[in-house]
PDB file of N, CA and C in Angstrom:
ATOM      1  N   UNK A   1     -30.242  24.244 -49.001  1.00  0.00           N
ATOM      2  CA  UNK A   1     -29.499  23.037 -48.708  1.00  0.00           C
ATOM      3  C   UNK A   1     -30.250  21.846 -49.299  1.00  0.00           C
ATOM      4  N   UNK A   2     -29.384  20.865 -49.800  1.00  0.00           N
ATOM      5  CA  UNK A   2     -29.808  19.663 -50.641  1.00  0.00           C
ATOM      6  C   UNK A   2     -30.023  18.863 -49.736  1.00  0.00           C
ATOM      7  N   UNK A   3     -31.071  17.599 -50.086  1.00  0.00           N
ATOM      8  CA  UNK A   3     -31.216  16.462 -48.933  1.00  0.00           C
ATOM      9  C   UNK A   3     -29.670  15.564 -48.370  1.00  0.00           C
ATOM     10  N   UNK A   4     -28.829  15.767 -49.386  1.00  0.00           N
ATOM     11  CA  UNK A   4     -27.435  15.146 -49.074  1.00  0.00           C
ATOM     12  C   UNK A   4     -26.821  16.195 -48.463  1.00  0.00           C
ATOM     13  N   UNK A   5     -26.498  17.116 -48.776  1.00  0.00           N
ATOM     14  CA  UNK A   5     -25.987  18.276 -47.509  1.00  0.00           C
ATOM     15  C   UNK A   5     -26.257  17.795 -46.093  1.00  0.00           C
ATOM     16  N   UNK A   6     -27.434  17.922 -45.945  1.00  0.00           N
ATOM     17  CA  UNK A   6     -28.385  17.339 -44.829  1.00  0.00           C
ATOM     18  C   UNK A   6     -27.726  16.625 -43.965  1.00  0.00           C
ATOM     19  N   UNK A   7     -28.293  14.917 -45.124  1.00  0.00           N
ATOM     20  CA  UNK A   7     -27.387  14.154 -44.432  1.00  0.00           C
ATOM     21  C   UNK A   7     -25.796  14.480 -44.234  1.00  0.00           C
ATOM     22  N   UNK A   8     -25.110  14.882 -45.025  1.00  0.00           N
ATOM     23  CA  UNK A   8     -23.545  14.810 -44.368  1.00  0.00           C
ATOM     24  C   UNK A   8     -23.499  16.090 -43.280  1.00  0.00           C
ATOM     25  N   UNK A   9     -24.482  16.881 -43.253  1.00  0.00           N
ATOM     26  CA  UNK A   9     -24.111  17.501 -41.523  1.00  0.00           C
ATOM     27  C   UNK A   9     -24.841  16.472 -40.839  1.00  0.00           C
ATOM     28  N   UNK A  10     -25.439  16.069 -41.045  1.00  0.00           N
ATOM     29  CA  UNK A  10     -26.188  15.057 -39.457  1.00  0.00           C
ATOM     30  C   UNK A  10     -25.351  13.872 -39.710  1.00  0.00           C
ATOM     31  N   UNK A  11     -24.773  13.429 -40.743  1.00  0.00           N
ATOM     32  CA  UNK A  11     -23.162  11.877 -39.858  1.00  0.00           C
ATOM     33  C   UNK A  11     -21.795  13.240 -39.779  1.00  0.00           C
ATOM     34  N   UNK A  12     -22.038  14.475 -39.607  1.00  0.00           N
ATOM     35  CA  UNK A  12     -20.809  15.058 -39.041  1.00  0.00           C
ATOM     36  C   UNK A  12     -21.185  15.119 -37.618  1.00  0.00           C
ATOM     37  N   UNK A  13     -22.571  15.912 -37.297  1.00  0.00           N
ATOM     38  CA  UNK A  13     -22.709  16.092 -36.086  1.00  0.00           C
ATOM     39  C   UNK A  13     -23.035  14.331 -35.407  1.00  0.00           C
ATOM     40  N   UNK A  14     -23.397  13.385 -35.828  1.00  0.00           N
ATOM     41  CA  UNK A  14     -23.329  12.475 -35.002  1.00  0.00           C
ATOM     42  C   UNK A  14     -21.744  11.490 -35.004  1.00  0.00           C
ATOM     43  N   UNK A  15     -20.945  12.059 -35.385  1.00  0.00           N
ATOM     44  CA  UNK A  15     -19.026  11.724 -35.958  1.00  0.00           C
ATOM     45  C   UNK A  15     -18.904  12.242 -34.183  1.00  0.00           C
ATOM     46  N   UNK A  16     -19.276  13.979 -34.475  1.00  0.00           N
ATOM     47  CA  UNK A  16     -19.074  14.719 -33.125  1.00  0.00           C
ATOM     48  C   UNK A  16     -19.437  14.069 -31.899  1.00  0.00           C
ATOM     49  N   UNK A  17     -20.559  14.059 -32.292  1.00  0.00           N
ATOM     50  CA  UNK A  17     -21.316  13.360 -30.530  1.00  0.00           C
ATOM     51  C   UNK A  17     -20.535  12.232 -30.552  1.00  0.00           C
ATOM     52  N   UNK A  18     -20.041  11.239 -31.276  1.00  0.00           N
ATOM     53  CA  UNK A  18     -19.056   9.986 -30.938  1.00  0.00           C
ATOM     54  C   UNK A  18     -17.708  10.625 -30.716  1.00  0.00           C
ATOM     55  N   UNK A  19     -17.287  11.531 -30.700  1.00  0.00           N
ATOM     56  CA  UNK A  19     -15.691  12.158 -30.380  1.00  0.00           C
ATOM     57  C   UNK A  19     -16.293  12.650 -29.178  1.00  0.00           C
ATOM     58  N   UNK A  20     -16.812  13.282 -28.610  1.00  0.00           N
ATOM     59  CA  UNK A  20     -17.396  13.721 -27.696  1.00  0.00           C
ATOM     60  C   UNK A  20     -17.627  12.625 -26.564  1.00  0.00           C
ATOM     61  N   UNK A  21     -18.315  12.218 -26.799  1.00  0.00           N
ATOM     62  CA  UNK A  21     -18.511  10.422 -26.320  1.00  0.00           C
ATOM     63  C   UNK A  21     -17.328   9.786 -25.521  1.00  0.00           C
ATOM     64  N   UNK A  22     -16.609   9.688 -26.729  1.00  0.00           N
ATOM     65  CA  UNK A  22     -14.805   8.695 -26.734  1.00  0.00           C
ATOM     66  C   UNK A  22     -14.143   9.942 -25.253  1.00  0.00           C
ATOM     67  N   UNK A  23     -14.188  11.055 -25.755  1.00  0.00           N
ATOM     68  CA  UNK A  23     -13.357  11.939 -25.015  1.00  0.00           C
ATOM     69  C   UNK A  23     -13.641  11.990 -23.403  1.00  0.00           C
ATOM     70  N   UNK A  24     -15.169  11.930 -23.087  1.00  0.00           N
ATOM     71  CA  UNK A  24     -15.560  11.563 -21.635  1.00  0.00           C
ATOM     72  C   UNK A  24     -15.354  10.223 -21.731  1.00  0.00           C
ATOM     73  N   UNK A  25     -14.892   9.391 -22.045  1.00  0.00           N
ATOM     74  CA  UNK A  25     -15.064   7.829 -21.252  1.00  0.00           C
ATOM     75  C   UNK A  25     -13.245   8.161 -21.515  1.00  0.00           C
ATOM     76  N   UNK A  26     -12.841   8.922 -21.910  1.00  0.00           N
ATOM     77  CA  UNK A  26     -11.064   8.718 -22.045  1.00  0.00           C
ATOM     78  C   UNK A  26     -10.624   9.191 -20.710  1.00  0.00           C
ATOM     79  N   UNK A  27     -11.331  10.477 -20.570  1.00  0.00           N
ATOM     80  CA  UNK A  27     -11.320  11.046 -19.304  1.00  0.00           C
ATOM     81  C   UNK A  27     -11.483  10.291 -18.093  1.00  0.00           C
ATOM     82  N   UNK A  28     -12.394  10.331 -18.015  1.00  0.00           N
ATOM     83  CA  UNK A  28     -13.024   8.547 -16.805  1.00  0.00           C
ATOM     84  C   UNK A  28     -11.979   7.680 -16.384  1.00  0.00           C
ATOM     85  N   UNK A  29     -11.314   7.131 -17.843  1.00  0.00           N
ATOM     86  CA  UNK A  29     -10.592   5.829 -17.800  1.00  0.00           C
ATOM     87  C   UNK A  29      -8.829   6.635 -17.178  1.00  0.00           C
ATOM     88  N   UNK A  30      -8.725   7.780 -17.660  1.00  0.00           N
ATOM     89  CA  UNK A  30      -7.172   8.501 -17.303  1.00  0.00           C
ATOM     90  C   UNK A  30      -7.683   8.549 -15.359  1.00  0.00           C
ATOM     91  N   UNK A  31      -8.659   9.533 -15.094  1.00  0.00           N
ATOM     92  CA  UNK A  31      -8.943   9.467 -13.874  1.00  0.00           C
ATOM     93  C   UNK A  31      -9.031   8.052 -12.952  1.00  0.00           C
ATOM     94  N   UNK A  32      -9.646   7.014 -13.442  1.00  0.00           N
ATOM     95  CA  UNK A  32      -9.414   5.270 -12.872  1.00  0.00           C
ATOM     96  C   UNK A  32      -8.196   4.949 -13.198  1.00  0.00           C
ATOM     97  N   UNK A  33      -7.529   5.487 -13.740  1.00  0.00           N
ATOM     98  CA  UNK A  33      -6.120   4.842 -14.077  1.00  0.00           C
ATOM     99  C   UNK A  33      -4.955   5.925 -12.791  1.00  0.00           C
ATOM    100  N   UNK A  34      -5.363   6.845 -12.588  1.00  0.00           N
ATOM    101  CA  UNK A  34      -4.556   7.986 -11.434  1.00  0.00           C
ATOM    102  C   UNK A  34      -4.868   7.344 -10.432  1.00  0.00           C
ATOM    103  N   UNK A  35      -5.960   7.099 -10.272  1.00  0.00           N
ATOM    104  CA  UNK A  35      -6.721   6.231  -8.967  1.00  0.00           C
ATOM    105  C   UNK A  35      -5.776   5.406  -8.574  1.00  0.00           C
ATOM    106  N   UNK A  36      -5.790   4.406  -9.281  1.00  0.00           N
ATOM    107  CA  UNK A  36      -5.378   2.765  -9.360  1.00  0.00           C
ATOM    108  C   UNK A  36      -4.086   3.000  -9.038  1.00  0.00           C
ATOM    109  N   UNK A  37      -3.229   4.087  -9.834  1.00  0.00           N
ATOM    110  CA  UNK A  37      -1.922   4.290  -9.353  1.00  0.00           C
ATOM    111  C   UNK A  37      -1.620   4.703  -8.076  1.00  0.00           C
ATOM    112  N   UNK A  38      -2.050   5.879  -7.939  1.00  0.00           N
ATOM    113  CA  UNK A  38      -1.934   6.243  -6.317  1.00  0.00           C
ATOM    114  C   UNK A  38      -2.343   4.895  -5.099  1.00  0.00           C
ATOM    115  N   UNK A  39      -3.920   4.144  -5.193  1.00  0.00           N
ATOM    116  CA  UNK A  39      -3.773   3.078  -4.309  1.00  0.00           C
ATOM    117  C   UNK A  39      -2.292   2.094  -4.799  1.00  0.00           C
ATOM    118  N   UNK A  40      -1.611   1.835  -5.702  1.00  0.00           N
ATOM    119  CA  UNK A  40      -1.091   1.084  -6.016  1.00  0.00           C
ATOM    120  C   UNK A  40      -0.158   1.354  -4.914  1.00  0.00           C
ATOM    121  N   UNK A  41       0.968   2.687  -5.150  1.00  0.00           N
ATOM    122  CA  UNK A  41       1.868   3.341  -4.489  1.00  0.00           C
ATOM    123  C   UNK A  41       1.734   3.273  -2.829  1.00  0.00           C
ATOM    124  N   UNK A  42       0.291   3.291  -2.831  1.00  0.00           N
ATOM    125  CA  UNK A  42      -0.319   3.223  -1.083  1.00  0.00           C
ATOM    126  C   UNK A  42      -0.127   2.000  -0.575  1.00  0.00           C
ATOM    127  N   UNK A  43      -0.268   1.086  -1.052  1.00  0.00           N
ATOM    128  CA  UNK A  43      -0.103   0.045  -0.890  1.00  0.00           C
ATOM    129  C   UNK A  43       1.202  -0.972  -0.785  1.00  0.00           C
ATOM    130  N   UNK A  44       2.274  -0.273  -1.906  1.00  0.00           N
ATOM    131  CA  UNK A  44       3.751  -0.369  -1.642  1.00  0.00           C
ATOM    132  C   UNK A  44       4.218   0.080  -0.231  1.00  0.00           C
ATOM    133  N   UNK A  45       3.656   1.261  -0.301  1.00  0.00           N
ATOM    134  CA  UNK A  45       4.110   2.346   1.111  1.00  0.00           C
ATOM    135  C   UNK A  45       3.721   1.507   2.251  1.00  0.00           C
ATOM    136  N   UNK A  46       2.780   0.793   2.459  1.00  0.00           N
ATOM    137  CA  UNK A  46       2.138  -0.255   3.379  1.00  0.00           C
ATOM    138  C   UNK A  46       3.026  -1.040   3.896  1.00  0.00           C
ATOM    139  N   UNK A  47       3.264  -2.274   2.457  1.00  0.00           N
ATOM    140  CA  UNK A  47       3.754  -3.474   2.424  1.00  0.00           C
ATOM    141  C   UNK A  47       5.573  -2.755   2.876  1.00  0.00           C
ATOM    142  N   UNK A  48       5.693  -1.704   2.773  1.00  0.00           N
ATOM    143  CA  UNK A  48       7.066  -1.504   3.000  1.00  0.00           C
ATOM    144  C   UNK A  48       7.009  -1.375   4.797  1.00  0.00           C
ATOM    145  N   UNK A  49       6.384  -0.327   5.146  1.00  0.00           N
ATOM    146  CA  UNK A  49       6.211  -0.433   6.562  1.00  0.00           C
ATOM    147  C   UNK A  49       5.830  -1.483   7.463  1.00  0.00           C
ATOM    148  N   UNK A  50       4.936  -2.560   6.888  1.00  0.00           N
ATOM    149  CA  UNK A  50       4.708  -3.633   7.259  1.00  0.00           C
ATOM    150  C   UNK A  50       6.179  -4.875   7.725  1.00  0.00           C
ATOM    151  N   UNK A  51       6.732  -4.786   6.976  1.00  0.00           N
ATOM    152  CA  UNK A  51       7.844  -4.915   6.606  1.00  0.00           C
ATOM    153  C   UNK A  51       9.189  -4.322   7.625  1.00  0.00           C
ATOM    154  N   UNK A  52       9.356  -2.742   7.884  1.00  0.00           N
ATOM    155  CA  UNK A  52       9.824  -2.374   8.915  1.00  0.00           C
ATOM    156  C   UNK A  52       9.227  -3.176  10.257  1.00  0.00           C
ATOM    157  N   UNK A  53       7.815  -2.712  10.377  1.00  0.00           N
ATOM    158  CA  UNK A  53       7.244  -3.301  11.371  1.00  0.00           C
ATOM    159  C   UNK A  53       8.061  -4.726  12.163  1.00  0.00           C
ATOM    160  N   UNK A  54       7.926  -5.403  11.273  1.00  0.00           N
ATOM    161  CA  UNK A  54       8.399  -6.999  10.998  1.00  0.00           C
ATOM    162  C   UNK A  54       9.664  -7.393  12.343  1.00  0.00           C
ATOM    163  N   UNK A  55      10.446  -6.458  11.156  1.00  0.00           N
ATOM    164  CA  UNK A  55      11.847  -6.331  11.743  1.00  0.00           C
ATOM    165  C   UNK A  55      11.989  -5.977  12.775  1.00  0.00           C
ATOM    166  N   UNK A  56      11.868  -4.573  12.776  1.00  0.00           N
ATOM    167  CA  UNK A  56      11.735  -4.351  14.459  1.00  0.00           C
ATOM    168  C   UNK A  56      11.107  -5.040  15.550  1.00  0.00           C
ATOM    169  N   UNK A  57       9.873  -5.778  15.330  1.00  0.00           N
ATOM    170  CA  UNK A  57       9.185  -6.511  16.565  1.00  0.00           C
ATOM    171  C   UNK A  57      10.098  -7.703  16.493  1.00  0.00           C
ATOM    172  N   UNK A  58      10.676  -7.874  15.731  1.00  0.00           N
ATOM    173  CA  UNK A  58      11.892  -9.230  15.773  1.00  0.00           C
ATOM    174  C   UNK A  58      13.343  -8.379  16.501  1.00  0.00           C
ATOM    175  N   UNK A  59      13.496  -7.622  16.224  1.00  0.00           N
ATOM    176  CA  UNK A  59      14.993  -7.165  17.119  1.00  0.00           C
ATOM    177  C   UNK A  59      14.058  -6.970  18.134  1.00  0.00           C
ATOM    178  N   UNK A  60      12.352  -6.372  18.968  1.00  0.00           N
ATOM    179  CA  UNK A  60      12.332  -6.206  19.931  1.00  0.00           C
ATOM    180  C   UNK A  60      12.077  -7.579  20.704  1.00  0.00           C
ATOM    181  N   UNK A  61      11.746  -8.682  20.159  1.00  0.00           N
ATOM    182  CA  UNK A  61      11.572 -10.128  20.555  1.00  0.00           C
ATOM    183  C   UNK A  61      13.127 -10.617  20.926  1.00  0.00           C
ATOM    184  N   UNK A  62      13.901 -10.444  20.276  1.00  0.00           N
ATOM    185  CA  UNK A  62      15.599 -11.057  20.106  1.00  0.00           C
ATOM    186  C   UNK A  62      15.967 -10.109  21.887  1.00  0.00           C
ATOM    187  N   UNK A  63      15.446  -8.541  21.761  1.00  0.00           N
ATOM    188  CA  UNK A  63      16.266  -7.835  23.053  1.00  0.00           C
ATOM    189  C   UNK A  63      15.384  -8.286  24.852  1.00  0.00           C
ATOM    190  N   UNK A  64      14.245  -8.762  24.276  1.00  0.00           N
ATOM    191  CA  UNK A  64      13.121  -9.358  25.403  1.00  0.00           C
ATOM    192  C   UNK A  64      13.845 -10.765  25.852  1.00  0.00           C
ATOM    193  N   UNK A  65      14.090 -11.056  25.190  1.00  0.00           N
ATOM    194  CA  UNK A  65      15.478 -12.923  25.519  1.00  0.00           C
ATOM    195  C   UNK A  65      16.382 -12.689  26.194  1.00  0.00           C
ATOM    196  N   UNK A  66      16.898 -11.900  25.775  1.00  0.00           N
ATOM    197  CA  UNK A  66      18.137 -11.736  25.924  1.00  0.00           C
ATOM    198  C   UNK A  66      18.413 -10.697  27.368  1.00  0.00           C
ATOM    199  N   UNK A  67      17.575 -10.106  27.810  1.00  0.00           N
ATOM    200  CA  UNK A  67      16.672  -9.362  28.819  1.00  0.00           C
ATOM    201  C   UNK A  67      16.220 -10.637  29.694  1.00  0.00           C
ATOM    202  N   UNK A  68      15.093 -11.491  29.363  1.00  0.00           N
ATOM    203  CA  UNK A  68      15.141 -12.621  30.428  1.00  0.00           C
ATOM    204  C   UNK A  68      16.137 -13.658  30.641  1.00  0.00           C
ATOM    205  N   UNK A  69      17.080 -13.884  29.718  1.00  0.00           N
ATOM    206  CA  UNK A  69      18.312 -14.907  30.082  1.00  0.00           C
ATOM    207  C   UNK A  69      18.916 -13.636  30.943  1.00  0.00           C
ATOM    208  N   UNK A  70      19.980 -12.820  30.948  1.00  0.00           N
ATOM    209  CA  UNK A  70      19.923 -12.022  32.004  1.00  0.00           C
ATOM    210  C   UNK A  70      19.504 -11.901  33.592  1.00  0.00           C
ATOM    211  N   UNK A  71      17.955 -12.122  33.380  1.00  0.00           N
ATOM    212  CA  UNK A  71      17.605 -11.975  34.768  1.00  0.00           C
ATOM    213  C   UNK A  71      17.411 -13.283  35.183  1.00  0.00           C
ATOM    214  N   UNK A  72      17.703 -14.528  34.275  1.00  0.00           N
ATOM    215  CA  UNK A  72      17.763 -16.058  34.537  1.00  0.00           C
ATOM    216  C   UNK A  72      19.153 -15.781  35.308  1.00  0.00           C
ATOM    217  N   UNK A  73      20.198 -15.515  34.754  1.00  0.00           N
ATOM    218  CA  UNK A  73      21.789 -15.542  35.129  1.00  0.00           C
ATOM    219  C   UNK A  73      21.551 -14.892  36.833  1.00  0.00           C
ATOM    220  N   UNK A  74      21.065 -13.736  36.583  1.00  0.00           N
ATOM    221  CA  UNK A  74      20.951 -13.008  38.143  1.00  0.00           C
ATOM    222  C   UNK A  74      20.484 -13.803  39.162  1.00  0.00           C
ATOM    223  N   UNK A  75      19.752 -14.193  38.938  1.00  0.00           N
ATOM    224  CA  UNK A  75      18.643 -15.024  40.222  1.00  0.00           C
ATOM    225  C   UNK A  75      19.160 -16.698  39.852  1.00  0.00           C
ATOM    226  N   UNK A  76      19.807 -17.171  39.059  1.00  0.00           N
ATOM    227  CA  UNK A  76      20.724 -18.485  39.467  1.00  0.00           C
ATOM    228  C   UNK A  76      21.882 -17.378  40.574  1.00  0.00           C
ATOM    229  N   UNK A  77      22.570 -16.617  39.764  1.00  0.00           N
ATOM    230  CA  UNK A  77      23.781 -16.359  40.982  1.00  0.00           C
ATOM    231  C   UNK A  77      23.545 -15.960  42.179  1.00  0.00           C
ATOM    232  N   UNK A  78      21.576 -15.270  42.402  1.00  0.00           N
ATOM    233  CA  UNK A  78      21.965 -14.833  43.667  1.00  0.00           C
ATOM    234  C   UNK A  78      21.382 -16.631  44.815  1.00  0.00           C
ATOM    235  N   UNK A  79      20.637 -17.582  44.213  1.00  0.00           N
ATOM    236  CA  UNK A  79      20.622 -18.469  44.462  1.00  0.00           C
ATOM    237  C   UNK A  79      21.899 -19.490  44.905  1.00  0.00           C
ATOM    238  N   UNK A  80      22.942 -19.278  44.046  1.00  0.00           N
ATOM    239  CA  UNK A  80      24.270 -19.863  44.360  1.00  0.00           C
ATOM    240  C   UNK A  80      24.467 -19.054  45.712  1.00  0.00           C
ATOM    241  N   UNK A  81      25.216 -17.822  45.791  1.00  0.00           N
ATOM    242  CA  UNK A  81      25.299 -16.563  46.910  1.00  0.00           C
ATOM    243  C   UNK A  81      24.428 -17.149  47.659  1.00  0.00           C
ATOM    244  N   UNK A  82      23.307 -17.966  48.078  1.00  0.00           N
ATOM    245  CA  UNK A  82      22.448 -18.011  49.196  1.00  0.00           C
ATOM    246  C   UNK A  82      23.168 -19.421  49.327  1.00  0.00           C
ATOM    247  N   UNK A  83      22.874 -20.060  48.570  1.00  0.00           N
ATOM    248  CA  UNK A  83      23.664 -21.379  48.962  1.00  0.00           C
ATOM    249  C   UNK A  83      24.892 -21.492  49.751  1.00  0.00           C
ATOM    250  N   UNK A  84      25.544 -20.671  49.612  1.00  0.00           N
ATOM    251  CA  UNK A  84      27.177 -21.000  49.980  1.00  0.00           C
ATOM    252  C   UNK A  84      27.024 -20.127  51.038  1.00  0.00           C
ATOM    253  N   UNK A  85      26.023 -19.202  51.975  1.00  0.00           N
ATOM    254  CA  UNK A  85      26.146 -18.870  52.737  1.00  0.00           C
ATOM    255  C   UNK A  85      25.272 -19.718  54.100  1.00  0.00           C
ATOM    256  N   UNK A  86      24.530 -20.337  53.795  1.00  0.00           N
ATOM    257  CA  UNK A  86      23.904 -21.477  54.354  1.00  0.00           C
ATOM    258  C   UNK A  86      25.188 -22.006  55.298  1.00  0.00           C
TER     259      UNK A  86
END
């Protein structure tokens, strides 16, 4: 083998070790990128339930009113009923 042989296997094998290189940090970056997606999705899934949440403690706030006007109405009428039997 000639001194240029040489060199062109050693910038092939160091071509390699840079494909080699590229291919683990591609890997890395696909795996941080699955990551990022899945929290992403987790986080939709959140903000969506959060969201249910919302609502419902508002229809259960709206049925709690509407529950004490109720027992306002009862206890004025049984107050009237005491009155008029006086």
């Amino acid at each position: 083998m000639n001194p240029t042989e040489n060199e062109q296997d050693l910038a092939v094998i160091d071509k390699l070790h840079l494909l080699k290189e590229l291919r683990s940090r591609n890997i890395q970056l696909e795996r941080v990128k699955q990551k990022i997606k899945k929290e992403f999705e987790a986080k939709e899934n959140e903000d969506k339930y959060l969201s249910q949440y919302k609502e419902e403690l508002e229809l259960l706030q709206q049925e709690k009113m509407a529950h004490v006007e109720e027992l306002r109405l009862i206890h004025a009428d049984i107050n009237t009923v005491r009155c008029r039997c006086v």
